[in-house]
Protein backbone atom coordinates (compact mmCIF):
# COMPACT_ATOMS: atom_id res chain seq x y z
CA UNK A 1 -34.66 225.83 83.55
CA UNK A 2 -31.85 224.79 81.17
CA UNK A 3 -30.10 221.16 81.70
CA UNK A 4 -26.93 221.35 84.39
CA UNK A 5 -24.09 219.04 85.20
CA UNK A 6 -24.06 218.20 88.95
CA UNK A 7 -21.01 216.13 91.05
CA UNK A 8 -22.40 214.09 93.86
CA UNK A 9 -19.25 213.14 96.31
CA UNK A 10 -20.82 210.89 99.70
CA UNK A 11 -19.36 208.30 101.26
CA UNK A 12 -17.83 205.59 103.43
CA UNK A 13 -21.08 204.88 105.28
CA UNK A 14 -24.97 204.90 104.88
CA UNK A 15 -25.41 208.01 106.62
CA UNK A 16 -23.37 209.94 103.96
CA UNK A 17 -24.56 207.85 100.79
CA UNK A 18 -28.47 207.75 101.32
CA UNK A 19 -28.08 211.24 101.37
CA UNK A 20 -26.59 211.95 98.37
CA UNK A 21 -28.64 209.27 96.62
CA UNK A 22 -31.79 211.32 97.49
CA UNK A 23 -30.33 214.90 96.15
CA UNK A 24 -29.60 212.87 92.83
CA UNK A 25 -33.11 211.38 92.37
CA UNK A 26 -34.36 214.92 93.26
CA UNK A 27 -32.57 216.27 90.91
CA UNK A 28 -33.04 213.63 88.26
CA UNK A 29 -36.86 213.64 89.20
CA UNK A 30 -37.42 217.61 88.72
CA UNK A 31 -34.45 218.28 85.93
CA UNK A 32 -34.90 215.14 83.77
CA UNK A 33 -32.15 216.54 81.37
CA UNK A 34 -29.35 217.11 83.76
CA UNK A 35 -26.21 214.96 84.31
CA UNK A 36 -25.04 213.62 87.67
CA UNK A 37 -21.55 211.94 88.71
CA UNK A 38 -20.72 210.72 91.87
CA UNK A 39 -17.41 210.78 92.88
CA UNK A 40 -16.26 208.18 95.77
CA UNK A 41 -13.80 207.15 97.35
CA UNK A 42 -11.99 203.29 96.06
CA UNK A 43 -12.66 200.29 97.85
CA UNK A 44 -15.70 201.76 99.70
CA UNK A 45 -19.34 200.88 100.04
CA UNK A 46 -20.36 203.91 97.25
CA UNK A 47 -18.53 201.83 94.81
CA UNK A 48 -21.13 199.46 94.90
CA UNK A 49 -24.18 201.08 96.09
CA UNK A 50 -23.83 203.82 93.69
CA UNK A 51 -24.29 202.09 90.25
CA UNK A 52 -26.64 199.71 91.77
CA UNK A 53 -29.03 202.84 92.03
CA UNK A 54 -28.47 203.68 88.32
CA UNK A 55 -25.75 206.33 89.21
CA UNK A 56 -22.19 206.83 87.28
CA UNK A 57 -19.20 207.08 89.83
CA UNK A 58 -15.74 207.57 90.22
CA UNK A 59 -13.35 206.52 92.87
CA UNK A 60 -10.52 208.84 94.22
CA UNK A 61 -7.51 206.73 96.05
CA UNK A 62 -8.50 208.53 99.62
CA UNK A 63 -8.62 206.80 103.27
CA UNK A 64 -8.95 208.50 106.65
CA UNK A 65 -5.69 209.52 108.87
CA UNK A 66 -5.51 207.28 111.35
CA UNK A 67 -5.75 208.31 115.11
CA UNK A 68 -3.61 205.95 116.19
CA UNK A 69 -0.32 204.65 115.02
CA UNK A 70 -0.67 203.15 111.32
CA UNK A 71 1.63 202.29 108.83
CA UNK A 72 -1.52 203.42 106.34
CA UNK A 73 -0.87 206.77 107.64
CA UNK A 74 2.62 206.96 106.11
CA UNK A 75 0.33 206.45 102.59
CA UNK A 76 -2.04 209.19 103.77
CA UNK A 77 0.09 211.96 102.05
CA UNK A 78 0.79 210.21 99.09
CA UNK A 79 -3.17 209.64 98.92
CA UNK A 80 -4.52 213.15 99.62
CA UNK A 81 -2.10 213.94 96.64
CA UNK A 82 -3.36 211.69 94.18
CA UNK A 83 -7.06 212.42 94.79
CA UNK A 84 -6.61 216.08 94.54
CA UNK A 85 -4.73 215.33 91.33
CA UNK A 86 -7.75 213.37 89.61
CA UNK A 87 -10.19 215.33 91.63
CA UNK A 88 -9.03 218.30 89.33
CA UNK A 89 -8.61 215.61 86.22
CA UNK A 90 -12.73 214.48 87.17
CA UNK A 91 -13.52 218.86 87.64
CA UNK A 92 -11.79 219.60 84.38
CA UNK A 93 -13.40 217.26 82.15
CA UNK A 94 -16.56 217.20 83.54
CA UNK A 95 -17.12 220.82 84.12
CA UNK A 96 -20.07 220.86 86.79
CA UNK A 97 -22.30 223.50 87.35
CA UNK A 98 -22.01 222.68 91.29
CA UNK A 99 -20.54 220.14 93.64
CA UNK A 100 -22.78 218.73 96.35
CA UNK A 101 -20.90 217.24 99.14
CA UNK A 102 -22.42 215.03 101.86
CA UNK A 103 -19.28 213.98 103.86
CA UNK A 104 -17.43 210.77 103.37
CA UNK A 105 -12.83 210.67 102.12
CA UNK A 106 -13.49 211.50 99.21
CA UNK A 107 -15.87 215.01 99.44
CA UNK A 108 -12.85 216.47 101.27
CA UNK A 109 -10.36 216.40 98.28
CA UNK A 110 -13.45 217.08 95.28
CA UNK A 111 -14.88 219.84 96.95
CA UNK A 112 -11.05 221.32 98.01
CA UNK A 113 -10.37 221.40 94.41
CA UNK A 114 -13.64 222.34 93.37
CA UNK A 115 -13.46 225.74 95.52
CA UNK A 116 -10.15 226.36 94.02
CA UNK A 117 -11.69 225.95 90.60
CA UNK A 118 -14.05 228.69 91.48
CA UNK A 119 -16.82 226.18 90.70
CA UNK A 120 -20.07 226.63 93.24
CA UNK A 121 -19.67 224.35 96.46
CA UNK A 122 -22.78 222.90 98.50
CA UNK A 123 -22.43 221.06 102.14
CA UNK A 124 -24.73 218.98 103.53
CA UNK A 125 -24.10 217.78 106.92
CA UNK A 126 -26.05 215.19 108.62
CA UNK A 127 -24.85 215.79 112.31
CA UNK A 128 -25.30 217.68 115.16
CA UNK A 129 -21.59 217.43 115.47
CA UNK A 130 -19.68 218.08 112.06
CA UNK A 131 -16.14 216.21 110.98
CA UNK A 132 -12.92 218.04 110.37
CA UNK A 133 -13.63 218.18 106.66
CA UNK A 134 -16.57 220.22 106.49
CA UNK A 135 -16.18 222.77 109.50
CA UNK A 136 -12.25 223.26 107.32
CA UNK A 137 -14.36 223.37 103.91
CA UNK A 138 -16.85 225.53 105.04
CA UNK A 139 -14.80 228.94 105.36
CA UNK A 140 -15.10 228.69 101.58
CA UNK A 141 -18.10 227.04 100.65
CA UNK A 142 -21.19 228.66 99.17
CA UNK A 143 -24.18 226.89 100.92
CA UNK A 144 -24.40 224.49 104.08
CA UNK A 145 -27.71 222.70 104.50
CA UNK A 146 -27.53 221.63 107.61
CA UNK A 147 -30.50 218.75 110.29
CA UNK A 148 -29.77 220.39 113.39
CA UNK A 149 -30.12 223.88 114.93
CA UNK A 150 -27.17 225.39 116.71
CA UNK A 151 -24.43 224.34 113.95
CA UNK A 152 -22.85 228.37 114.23
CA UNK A 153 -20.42 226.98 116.66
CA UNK A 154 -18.88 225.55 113.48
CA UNK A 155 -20.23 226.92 110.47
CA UNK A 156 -20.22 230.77 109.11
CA UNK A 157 -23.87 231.45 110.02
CA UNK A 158 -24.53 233.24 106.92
CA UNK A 159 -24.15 230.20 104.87
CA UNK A 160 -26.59 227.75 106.91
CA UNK A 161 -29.93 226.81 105.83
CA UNK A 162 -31.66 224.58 108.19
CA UNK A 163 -32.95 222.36 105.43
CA UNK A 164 -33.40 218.76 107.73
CA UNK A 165 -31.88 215.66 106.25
CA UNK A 166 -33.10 214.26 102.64
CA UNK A 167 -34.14 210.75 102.81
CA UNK A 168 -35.26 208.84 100.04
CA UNK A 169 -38.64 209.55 98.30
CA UNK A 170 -40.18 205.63 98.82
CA UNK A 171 -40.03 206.28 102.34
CA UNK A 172 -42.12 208.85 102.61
CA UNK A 173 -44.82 207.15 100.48
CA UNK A 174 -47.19 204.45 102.12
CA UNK A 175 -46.10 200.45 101.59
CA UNK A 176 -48.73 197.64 102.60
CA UNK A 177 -47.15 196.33 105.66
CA UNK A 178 -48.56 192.60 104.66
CA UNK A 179 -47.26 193.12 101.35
CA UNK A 180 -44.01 194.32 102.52
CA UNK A 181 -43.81 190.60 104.93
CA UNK A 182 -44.86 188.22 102.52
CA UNK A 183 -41.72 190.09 100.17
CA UNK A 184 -39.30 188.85 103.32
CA UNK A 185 -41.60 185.03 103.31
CA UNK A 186 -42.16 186.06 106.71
CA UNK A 187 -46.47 185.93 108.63
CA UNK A 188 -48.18 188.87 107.15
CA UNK A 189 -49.95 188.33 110.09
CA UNK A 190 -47.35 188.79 112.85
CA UNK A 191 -45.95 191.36 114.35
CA UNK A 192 -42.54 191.69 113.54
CA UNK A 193 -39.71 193.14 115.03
CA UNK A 194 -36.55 195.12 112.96
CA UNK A 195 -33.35 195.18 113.40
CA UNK A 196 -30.54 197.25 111.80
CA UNK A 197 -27.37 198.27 113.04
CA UNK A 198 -26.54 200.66 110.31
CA UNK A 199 -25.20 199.51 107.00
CA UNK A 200 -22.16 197.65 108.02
CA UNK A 201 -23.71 195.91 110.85
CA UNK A 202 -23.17 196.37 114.38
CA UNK A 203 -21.57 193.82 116.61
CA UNK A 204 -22.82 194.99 119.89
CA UNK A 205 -26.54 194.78 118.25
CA UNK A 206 -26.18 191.54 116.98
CA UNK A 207 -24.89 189.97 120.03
CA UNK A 208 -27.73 191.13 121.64
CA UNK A 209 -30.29 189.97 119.08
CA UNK A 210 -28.72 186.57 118.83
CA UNK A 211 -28.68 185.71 122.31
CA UNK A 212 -31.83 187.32 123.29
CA UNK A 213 -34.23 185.69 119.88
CA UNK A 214 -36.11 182.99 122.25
CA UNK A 215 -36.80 185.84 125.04
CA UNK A 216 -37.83 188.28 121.77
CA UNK A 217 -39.89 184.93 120.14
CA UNK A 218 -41.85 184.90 123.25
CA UNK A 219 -42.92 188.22 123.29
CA UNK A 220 -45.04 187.17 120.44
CA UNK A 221 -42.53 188.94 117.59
CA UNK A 222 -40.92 187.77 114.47
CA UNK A 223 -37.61 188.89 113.47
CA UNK A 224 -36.31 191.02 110.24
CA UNK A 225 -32.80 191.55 111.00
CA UNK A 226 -30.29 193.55 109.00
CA UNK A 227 -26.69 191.98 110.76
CA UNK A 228 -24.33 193.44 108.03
CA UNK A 229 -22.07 191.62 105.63
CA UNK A 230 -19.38 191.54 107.97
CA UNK A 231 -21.28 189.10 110.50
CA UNK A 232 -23.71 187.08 108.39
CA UNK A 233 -21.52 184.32 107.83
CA UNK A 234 -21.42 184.27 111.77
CA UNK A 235 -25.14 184.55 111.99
CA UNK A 236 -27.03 183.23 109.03
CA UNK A 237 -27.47 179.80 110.66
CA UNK A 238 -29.98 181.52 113.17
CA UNK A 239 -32.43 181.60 110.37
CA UNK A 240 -35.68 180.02 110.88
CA UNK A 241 -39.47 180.82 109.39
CA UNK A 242 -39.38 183.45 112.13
CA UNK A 243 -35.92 184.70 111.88
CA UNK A 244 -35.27 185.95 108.35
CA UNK A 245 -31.54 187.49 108.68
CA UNK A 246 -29.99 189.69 105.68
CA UNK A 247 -26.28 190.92 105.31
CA UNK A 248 -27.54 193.78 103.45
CA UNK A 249 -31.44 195.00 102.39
CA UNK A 250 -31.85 197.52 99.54
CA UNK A 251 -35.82 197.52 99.50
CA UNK A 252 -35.34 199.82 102.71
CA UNK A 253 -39.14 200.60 101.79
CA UNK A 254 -40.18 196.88 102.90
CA UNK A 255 -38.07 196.88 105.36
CA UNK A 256 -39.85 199.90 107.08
CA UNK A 257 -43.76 199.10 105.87
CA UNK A 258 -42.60 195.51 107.34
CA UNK A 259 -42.02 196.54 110.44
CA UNK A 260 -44.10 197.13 113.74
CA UNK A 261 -41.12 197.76 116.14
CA UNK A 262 -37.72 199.03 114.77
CA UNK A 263 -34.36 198.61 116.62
CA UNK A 264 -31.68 200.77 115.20
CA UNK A 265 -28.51 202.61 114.95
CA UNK A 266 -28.92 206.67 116.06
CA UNK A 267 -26.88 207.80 112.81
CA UNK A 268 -28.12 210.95 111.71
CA UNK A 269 -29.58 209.75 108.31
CA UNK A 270 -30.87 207.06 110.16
CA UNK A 271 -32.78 209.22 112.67
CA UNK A 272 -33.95 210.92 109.42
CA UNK A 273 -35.29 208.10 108.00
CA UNK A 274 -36.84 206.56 111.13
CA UNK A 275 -39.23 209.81 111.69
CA UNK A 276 -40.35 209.68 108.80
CA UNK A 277 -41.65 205.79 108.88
CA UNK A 278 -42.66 206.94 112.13
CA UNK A 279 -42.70 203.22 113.68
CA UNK A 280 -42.02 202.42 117.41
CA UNK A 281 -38.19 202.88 118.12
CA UNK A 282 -35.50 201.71 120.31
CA UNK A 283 -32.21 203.34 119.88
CA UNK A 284 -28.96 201.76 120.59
CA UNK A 285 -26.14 204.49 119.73
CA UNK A 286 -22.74 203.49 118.94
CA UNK A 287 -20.22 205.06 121.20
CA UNK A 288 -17.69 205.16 118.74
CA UNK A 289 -18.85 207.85 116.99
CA UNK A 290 -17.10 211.57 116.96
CA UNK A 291 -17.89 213.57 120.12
CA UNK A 292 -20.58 210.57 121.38
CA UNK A 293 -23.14 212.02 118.91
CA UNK A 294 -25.48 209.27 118.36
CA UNK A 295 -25.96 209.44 121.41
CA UNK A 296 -26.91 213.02 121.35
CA UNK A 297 -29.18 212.44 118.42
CA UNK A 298 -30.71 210.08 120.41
CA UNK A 299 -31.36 211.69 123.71
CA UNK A 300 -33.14 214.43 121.21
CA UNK A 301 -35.81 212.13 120.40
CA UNK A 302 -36.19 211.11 124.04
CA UNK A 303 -36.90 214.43 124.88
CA UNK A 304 -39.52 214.55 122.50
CA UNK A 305 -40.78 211.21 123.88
CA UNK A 306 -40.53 209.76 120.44
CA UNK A 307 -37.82 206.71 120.82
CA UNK A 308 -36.23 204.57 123.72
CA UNK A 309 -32.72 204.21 124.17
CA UNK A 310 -30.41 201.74 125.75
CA UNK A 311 -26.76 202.76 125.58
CA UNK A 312 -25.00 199.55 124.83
CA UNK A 313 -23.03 199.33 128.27
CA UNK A 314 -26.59 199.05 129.50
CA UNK A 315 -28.23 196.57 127.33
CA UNK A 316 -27.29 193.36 129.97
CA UNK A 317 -28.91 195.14 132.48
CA UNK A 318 -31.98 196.96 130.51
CA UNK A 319 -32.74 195.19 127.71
CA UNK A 320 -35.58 192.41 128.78
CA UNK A 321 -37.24 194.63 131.07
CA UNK A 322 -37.80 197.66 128.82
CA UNK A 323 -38.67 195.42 125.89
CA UNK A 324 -41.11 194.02 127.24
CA UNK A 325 -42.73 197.03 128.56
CA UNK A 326 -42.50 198.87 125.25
CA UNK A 327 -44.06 196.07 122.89
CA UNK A 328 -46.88 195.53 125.20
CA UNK A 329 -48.21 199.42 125.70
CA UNK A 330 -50.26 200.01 122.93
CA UNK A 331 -51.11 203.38 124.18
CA UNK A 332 -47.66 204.46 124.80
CA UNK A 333 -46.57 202.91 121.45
CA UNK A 334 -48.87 205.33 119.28
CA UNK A 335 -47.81 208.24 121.43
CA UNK A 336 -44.40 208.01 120.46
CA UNK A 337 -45.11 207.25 117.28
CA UNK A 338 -47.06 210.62 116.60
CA UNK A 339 -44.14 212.61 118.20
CA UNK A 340 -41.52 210.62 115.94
CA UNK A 341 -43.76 211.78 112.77
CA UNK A 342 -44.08 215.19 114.56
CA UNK A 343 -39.79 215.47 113.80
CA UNK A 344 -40.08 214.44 110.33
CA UNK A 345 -38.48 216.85 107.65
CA UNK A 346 -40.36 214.75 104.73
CA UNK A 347 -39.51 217.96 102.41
CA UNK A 348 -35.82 218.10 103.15
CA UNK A 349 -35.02 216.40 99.76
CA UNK A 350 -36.97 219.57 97.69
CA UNK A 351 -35.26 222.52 100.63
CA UNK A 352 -31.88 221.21 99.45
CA UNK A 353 -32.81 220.93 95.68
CA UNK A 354 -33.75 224.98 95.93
CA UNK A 355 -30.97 226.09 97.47
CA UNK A 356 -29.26 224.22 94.93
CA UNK A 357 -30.77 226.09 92.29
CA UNK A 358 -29.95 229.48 93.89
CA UNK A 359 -26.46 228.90 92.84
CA UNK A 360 -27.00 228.16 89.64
């Protein structure tokens, strides 16, 4: 197959940049030749992370509309106009063969333009509950590759594959777990428990870790925790040879081999992620999430007896008591850890990459 240009557009968060990194080292893996840009949105996180993973990106001036009163949205106009102005500037010179979007400010105006352009348009949404963007995007899309059945309530059905979400290929390989400690200085020997509250951090999460470390010390654990740039200054001082704390951790693959109990986040790419490590899970859902769906996501997994969750208006009165009880069943452990692997869409990555190649 001939060489192709490809534009990338995911952002804002983790859930909708992990994503989009794994379509481009698919595609970069399998068409060696090709050319990828991202396109993101200035002044976020894909700025950053983006180039960091060997990636070329551009940044449209694009924020969200405000639910509540803002003066930012009296810019929002002014902003949706500029980035569909260089979103046609970035199409034009450019010229991709297809636009992949995986949510985020800025996939709205790229693919918008890119439709208009006639150029071939490819959705991938994480959720069980889709944004604005993508359900008004997808009346003219080509493809949506979609991690949850039932997505017809929003979505033309004759344009959904049910593909599962791509996570990155590292994480589906096997890490030495003592290898993976000693990388963090922390006991190969211990079992360790990790934390991450998504890639900004959570605040509820790391309350709760920092006043609960001597209760989780005693349970025998040592602590990898993830607290997000926004709160390490706040909690970096709780370091110790059993506390190792991190604003942010790109060797995700450590983080996971390093672990023998994971507390996390219920994003989508997250969940994604986490069945596919396949560790023992507790699941702390943000409620401020469109339509509550982390915790939907997350009361799918407790169906399928694969996680624990604690909603966070619980964790005062929950939290000791079903810690305890879940690191000290090793029977129940390793059943939940075959259902998590049970979930895992390990080949979601390679699903997406063919029906990209059905539009070229």
């Amino acid at each position: 197959m001939k060489p192709f240009k490809l534009i990338i557009s995911g952002g804002g968060t983790g859930g909708h940049i992990y994503p989009a990194l794994a379509i481009a080292m698919g595609i970069k893996e399998h068409f060696t030749e090709s050319s990828i840009l991202f396109v993101g949105a200035k002044g976020k996180m894909e700025m950053e992370k983006v180039p960091k993973a060997g990636f070329s990106i551009e940044g449209l001036w694009i924020s969200g509309f405000q639910r509540s009163l803002s003066l930012q949205n009296l810019l929002f106009p002014f902003k949706l106009i500029s980035s569909l102005w260089n979103a046609f500037r970035i199409l034009k010179r450019f010229k991709p063969d297809v636009v992949v979007g995986t949510g985020g400010f800025a996939s709205g105006p790229l693919l918008q333009v890119a439709q208009w352009l006639r150029v071939p348009t490819l959705i991938q949404e994480q959720n069980s509950y889709p944004g604005i963007t993508n359900r008004i995007l997808s009346k003219k899309v080509d493809r949506i590759c979609v991690a949850y059945k039932g997505l017809e309530r929003f979505f033309p059905k004759s344009k959904i594959q049910l593909t599962g979400n791509p996570v990155r290929a590292s994480l589906t390989q096997s890490h030495s777990s003592e290898k993976a400690k000693t990388f963090f200085n922390l006991d190969p020997k211990r079992k360790t428990l990790a934390v991450i509250g998504g890639s900004l951090g959570a605040k509820r999460i790391n309350e709760l870790i920092h006043s609960e470390l001597d209760f989780i010390r005693d349970q025998g654990l040592q602590v990898l925790w993830q607290c997000g740039s926004l709160y390490y200054d706040t909690y970096k001082s709780s370091q110790s040879n059993e506390v190792v704390i991190r604003p942010f951790i790109y060797e995700m693959e450590n983080f996971y081999a390093a672990a023998d109990f994971i507390i996390s986040r219920a994003g989508a790419g997250s969940i994604s992620e986490l069945c596919c490590v396949g560790k023992p899970l507790l699941l702390i859902p943000s409620p401020n999430v469109t339509a509550n769906h982390q915790f939907h996501n997350a009361a799918a997994l407790v169906e399928e007896d694969a996680a624990l969750l604690i909603e966070e208006n619980e964790l005062d009165e929950k939290f000791k008591t079903q810690f305890s009880d879940w690191v000290s069943k090793t029977v129940q452990q390793q059943k939940m850890q075959a259902n998590l692997k049970a979930l895992a869409k390990p080949e979601a990555t390679q699903t997406i990459l063919n029906e990209i190649q059905q539009l070229l």
